[in-house]
Each structure stands twice: as C-alpha cells, then as structure tokens.
Protein backbone atom coordinates (compact mmCIF):
# COMPACT_ATOMS: atom_id res chain seq x y z
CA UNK A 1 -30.20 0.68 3.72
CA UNK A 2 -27.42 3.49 4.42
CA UNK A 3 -23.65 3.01 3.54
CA UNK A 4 -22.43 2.94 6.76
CA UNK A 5 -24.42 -0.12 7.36
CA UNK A 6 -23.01 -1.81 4.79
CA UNK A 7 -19.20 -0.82 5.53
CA UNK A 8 -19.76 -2.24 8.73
CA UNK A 9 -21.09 -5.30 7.50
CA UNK A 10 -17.70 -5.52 4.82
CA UNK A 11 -15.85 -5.16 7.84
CA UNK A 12 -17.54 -8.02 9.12
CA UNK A 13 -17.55 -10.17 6.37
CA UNK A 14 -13.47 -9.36 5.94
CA UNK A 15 -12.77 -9.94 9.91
CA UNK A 16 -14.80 -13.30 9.50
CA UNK A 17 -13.01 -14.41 5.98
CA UNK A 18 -9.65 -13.42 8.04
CA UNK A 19 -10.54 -15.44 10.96
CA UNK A 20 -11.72 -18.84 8.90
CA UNK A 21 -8.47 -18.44 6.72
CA UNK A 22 -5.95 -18.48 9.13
CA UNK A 23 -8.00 -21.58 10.90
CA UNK A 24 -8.73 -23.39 7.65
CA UNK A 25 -5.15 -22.77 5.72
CA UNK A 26 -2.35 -24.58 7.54
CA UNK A 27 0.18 -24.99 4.99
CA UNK A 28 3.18 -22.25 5.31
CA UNK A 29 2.99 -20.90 1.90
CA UNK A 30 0.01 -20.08 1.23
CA UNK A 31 -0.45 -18.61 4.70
CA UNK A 32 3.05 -16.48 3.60
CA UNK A 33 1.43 -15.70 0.42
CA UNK A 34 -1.67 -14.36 1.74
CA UNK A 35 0.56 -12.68 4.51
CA UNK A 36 2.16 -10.74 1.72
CA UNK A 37 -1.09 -9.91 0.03
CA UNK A 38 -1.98 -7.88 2.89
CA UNK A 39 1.26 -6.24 2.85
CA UNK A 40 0.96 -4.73 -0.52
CA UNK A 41 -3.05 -3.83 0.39
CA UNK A 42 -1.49 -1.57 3.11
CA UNK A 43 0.99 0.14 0.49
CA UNK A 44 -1.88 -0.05 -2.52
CA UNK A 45 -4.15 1.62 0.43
CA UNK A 46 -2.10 4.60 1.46
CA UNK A 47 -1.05 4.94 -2.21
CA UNK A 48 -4.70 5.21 -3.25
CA UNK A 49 -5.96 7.71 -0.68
CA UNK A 50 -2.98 9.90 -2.27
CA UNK A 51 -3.95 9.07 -6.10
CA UNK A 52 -7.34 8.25 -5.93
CA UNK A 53 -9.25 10.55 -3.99
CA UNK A 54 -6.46 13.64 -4.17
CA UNK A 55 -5.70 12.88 -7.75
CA UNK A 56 -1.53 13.80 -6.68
CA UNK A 57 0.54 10.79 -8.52
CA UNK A 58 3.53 9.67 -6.63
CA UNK A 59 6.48 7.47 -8.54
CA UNK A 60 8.42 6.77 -5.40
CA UNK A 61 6.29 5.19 -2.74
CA UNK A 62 9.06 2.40 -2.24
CA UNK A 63 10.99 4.91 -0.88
CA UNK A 64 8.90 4.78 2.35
CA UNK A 65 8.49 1.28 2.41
CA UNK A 66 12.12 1.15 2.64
CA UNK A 67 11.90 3.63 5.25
CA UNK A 68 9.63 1.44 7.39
CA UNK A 69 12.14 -1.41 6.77
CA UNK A 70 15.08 -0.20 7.50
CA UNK A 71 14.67 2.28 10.21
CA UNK A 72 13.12 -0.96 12.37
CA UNK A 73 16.11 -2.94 11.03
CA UNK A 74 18.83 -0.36 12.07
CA UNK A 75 17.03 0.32 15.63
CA UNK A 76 16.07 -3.12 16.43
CA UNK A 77 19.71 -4.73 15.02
CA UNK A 78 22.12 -2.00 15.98
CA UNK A 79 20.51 -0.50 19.08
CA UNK A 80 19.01 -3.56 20.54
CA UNK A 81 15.32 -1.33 20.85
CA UNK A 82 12.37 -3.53 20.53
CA UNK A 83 10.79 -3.72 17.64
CA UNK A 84 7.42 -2.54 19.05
CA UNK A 85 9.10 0.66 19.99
CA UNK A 86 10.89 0.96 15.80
CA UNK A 87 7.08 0.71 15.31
CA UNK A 88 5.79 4.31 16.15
CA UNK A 89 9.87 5.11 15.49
CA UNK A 90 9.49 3.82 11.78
CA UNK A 91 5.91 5.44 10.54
CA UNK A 92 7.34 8.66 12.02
CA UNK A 93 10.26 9.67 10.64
CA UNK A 94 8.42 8.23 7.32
CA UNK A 95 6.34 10.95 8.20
CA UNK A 96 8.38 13.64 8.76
CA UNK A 97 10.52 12.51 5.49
CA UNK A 98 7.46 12.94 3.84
CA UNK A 99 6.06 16.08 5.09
CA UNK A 100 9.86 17.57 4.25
CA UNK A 101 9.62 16.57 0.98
CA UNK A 102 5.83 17.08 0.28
CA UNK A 103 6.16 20.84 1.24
CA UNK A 104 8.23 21.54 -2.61
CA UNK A 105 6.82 18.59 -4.57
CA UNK A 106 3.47 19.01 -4.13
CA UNK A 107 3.84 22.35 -5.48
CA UNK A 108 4.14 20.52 -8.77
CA UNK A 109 1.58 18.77 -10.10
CA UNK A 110 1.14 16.30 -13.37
CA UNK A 111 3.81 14.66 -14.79
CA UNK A 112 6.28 17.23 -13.00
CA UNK A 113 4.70 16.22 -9.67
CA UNK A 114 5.48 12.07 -10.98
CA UNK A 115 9.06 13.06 -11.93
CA UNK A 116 9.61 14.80 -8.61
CA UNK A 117 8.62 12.17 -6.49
CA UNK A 118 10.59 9.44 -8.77
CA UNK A 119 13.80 11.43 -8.48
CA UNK A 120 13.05 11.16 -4.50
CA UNK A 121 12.56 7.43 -4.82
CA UNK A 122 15.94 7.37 -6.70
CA UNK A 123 17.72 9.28 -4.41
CA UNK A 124 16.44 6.98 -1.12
CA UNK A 125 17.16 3.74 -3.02
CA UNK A 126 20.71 5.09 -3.58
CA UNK A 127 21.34 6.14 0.07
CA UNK A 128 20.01 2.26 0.86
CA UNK A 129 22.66 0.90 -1.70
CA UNK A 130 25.52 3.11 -0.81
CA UNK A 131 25.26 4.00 2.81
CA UNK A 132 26.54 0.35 3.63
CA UNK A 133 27.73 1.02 7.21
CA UNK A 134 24.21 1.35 8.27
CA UNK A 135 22.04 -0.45 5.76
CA UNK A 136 24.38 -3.17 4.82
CA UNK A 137 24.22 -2.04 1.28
CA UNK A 138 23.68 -4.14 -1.79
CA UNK A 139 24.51 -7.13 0.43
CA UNK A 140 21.19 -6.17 2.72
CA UNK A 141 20.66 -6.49 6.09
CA UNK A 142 20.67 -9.29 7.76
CA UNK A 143 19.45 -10.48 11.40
CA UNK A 144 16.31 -8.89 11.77
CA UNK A 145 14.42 -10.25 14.74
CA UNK A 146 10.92 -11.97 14.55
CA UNK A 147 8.03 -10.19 16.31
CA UNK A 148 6.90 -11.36 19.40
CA UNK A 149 4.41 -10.06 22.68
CA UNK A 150 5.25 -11.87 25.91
CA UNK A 151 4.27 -15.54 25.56
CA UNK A 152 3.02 -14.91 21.97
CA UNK A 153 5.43 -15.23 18.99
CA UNK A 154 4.82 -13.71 15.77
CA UNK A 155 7.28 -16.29 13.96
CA UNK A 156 4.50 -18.53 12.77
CA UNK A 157 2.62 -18.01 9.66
CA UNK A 158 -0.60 -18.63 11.05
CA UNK A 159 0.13 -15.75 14.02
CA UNK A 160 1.80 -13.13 11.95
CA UNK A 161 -1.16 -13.62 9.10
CA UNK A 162 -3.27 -12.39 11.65
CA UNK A 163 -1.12 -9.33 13.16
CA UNK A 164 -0.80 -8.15 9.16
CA UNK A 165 -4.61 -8.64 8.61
CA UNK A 166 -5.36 -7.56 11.86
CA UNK A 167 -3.51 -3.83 10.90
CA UNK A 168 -5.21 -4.07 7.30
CA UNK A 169 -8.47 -4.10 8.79
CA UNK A 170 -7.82 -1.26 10.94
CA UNK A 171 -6.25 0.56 8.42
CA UNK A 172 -9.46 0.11 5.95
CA UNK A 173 -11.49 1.51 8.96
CA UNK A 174 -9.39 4.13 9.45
CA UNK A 175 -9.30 5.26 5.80
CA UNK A 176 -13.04 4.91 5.33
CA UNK A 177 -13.60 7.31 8.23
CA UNK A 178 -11.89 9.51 6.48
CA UNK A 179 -13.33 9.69 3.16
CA UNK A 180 -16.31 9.85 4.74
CA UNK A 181 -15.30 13.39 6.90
CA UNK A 182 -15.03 17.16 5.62
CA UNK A 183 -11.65 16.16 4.42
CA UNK A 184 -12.32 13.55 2.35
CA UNK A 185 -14.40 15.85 0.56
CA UNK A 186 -11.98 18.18 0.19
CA UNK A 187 -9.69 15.66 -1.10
CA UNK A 188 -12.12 14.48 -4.21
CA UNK A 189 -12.72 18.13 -4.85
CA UNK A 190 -9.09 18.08 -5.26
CA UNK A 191 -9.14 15.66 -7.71
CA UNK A 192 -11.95 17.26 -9.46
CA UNK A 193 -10.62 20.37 -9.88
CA UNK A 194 -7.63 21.99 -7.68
CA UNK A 195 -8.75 25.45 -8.93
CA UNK A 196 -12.18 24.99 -8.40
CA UNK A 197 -11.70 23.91 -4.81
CA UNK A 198 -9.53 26.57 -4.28
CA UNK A 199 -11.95 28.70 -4.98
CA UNK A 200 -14.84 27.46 -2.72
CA UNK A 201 -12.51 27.58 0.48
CA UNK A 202 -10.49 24.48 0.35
CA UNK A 203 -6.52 24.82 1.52
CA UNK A 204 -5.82 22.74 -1.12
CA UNK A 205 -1.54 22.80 -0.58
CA UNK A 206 -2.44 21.40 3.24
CA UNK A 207 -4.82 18.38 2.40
CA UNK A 208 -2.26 17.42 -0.30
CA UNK A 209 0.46 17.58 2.17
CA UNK A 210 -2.01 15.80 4.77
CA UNK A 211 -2.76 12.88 2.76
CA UNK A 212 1.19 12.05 1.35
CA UNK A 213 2.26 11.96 4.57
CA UNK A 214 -0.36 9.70 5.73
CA UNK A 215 -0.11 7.66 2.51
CA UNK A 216 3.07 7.43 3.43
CA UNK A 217 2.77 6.34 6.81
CA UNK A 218 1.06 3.14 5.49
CA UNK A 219 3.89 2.72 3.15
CA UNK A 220 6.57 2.86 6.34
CA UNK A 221 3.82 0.20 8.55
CA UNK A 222 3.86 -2.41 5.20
CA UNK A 223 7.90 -1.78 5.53
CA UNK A 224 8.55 -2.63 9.07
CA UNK A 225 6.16 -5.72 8.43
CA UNK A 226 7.76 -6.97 5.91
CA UNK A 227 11.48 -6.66 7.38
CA UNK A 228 9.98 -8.51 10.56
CA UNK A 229 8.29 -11.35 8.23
CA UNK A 230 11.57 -11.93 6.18
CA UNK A 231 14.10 -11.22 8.30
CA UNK A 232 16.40 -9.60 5.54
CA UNK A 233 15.76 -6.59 3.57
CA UNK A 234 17.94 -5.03 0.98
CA UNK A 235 18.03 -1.95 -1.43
CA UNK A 236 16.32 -4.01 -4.72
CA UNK A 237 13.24 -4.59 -2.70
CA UNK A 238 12.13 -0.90 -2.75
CA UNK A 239 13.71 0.40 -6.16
CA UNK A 240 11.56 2.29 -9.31
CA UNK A 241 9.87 -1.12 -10.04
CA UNK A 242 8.51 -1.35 -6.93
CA UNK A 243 6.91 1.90 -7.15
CA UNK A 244 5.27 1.32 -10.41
CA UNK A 245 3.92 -2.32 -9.01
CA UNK A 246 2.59 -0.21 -6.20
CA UNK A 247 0.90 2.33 -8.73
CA UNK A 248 -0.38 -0.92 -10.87
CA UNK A 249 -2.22 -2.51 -7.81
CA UNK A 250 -4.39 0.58 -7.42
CA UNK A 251 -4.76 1.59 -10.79
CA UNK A 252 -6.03 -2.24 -11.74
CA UNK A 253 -7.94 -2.66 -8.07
CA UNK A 254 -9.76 0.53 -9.30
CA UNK A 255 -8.76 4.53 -8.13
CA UNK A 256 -10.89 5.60 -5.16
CA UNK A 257 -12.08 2.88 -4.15
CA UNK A 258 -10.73 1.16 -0.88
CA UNK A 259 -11.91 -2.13 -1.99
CA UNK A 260 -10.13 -1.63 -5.50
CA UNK A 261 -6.49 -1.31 -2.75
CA UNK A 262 -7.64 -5.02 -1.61
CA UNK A 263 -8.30 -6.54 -4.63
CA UNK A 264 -5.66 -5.20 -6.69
CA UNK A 265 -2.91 -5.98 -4.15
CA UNK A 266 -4.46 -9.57 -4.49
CA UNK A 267 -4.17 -9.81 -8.25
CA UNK A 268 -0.65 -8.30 -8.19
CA UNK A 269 0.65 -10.44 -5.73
CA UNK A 270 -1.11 -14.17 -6.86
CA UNK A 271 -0.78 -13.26 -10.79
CA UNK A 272 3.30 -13.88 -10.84
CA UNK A 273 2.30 -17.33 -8.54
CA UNK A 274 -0.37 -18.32 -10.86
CA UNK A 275 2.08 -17.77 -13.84
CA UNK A 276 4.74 -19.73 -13.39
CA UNK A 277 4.01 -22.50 -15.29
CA UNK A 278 4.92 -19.87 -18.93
CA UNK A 279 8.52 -20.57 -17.86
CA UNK A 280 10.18 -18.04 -19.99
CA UNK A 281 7.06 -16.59 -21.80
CA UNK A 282 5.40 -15.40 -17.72
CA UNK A 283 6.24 -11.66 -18.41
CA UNK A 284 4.70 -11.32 -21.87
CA UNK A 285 1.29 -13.22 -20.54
CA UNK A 286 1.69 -10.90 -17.30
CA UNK A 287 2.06 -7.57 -19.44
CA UNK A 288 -1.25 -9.01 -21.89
CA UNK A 289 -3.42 -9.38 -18.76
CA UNK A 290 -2.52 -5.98 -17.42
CA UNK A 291 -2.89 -4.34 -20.97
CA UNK A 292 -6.29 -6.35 -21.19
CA UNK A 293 -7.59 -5.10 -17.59
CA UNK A 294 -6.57 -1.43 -18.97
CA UNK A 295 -8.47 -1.41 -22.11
CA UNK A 296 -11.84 -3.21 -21.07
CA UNK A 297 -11.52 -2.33 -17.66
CA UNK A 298 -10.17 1.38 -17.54
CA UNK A 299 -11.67 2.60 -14.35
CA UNK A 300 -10.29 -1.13 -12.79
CA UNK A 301 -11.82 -4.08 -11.93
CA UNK A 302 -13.72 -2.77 -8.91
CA UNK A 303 -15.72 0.06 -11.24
CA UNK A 304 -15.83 -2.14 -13.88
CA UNK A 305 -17.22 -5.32 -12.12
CA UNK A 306 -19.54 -3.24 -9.90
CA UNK A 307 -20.82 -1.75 -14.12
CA UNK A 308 -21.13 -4.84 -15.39
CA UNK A 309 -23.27 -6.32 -12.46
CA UNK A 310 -25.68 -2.92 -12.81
CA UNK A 311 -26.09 -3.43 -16.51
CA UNK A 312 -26.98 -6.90 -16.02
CA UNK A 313 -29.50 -6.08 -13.26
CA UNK A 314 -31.12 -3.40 -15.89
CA UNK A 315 -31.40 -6.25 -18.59
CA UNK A 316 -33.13 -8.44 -16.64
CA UNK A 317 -35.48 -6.29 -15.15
CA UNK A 318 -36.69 -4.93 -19.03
C-alpha cells in the first residue's frame, strides 16, 4: 500500500478523533487544554519544517508568535478591524518580518545562525515590553475580542476547539504536500549537506528563506489564536523560554517528522498538567523526563517508537 494512502487515512483517523473529542469532552478545561495543544502543534509544525527537514535552527520563533498576537490585538482593539481581516493582516507582516530578517541570518548557519535568530527574538520581546503605547507593555493588552462568524461564536470551548483543530489539520495537509514536492527534496538535501546540494542545482539561500518565512507564518496563525482564545496577551508569553519550549516539542516529538510536531506539542503541553502534584520538586521531575527522552530516545519519540515497534516485529518473526 503507497504512502499517500496512508496519509490520507491519518488524516482521517485525526479529523474523526477531532470530531468524537469535541462531542465526547464537555468539561471547559480539558477542552481549553486540548485547545492549547493544538496551538503549540501549529508553532512545533512550522518550527519543524524549518529544523527538521532544512536542518536551519531558529532560537526566536516566539518572536512571531508574538507577531501573530499582537498585530490582531492592535488592529482588532485600536482600529476596530475584524479580526478575520488581522487574520491574513497578522501571518503577513509575520511574513515579511521574516523574509527581512531571513535574507542576513540565514547567511549564517550553526550556532551563529541560533545566536542570530535569538538576538532577533530578544530584540521583538523588547519592542513588546517597551513600546507600551501600542502593546500595553509589561502590563499586556487587554480587551481582545472573541472570534465569531455571523450566528456562530467562537467563545465556547467546544467551538473554538474545533476552529484550532480545524486549521491544524489543514496545516498538516498543507505541510505534507510539501515534503512530498521538488522542494521538499530540496529542503532534506539541505539538511544533508548544504554544499552538496549546492552543487547538484539546488538554490539553497532561497528554499532556506522559503521555508522560515513559512515556518513563520504558522508561528504568527498559533499567535492570533491564542490572543483570540485568552483575550490578553503580554510580552512574557513570547520571551527566550518560549522559544526553547518551541524547539523542545519538536526535538522530543521527533525532527522531520510531522507526526513528531503533534505528539511533542502534546507531551509539552500535558507534562506541566500531569506534574503538578511534585509541588515544589515539578521542574526537577520535568527536566529528568526530558533528559531521559534525550538519551534513550535521541531521534524522539516518533523515530524511536516507530524502532522499537520494527525490532519487535523482527523478533517475533525469527
């Protein structure tokens, strides 16, 4: 049976898991929890396409989920647009940002490329925290209005679970698609070997700049749906240590691996939930299960699940 025949049946299966969890879960957290889940899949997603398959690290992918946030707060708040129109407003000037800065960083590469894009980061979260006429500063922003399409209102868990789920979806589709085209094969030679590529025809300096800008274009979506699920945004939601959860969630889901987005956004965002009850001990436990993943699991859970089910196949069939 082909790949794409199985993709479509994931798709499937994740449409139908959607569906029966926003019918079967009616309680308000965990609907909120799960809503959040697919939040940080869409920023583990666009993150991974850049590290995974182009092998570029980024340290300041908050930045454009602050972008996302803000720029729908500021139009929707201050200018009265609606928020449906901050939408396409939001993922392009994260775009653009991107694509301005891209064009000098990606020029770097390694642990220059890393410090490049963390000074960025730094530099955004400062503007967020000091430009307080705009952004509301460390205080935040406040009054952010809730989502809603004619009769339909996104306030409710149950509807706004689907709207985020309903873009994660797409967004896995959309991604997929890709990695599966001429450029996704230019991005993995990338990440083979940038010098080899080069030297079999690849523009290597245009598919790096293609996929940060569309990496971060899923960073600025997970932004304006997280200021419209919250209602209040401020600068400490999208500092360094958001960046380096971000880079955790696909380094732990597993690199290259669109699946390895999904899961790791899932065990990043339940693992702080589930340990709660180590009072003051929850960071230490936290830091052990990462550091455990890491050693046993290096290429992350999805490789290292998918290895461990194909060596236990081979045993039994001895």
């Amino acid at each position: 049976m082909n790949k794409p025949y199985w993709y479509r049946i994931a798709y499937v299966a994740v449409a139908a898991i959607v569906i029966l969890t926003g019918i079967l879960v009616s309680n308000a957290y965990y609907l909120q929890l799960l809503t959040f889940i697919g939040i940080n899949t869409l920023l583990a997603l666009g993150l991974n396409m850049l590290m995974g398959y182009a092998g570029q690290i980024s340290l300041g992918h908050a930045a454009f989920y602050g972008i996302g946030a803000y720029t729908t707060a500021i139009l929707t708040v201050h200018y009265a647009i609606s928020p449906w129109l901050a939408l396409p407003a939001a993922i392009l000037i994260a775009m653009a940002i991107a694509y301005i800065v891209g064009v000098p960083t990606l020029k770097l590469s390694g642990y220059y490329l890393g410090m490049g894009t963390l000074g960025f980061g730094m530099i955004i979260h400062i503007l967020f925290r000091e430009w307080s006429s705009i952004t509301g500063g460390a205080s935040g922003f406040i009054g952010i209005p809730p989502l809603e399409f004619g009769p339909v209102s996104f306030a409710s868990g149950r509807n706004y679970f689907y709207l985020v789920w309903g873009f994660v979806l797409l967004s896995l589709i959309i991604c997929r698609r890709i990695i599966d085209s001429r450029v996704g094969r230019g991005l993995r030679s990338i990440h083979d070997g940038e010098k080899t590529a080069r030297a079999v025809g690849v523009d290597t300096s245009q598919l790096k700049l293609q996929v940060f800008v569309l990496s971060a274009a899923f960073s600025a979506l997970a932004g304006f749906l997280y200021a419209h699920l919250v209602y209040f945004i401020s600068p400490g939601t999208f500092d360094f240590i958001t960046s380096i959860r971000i880079v955790t969630m696909v380094v732990i889901g597993g690199m290259a691996s669109i699946w390895g987005a999904l899961l790791g956004a899932s065990l990043l965002t339940l693992l702080p939930e589930w340990l709660h009850s180590f009072s003051e001990f929850e960071m230490v436990v936290y830091g052990l299960i990462l550091m455990s993943v890491m050693i046993f699991l290096p290429q992350g859970l999805t490789r290292g699940l998918m290895d461990i089910y194909e060596r236990s196949k081979k045993s039994q069939n001895r």
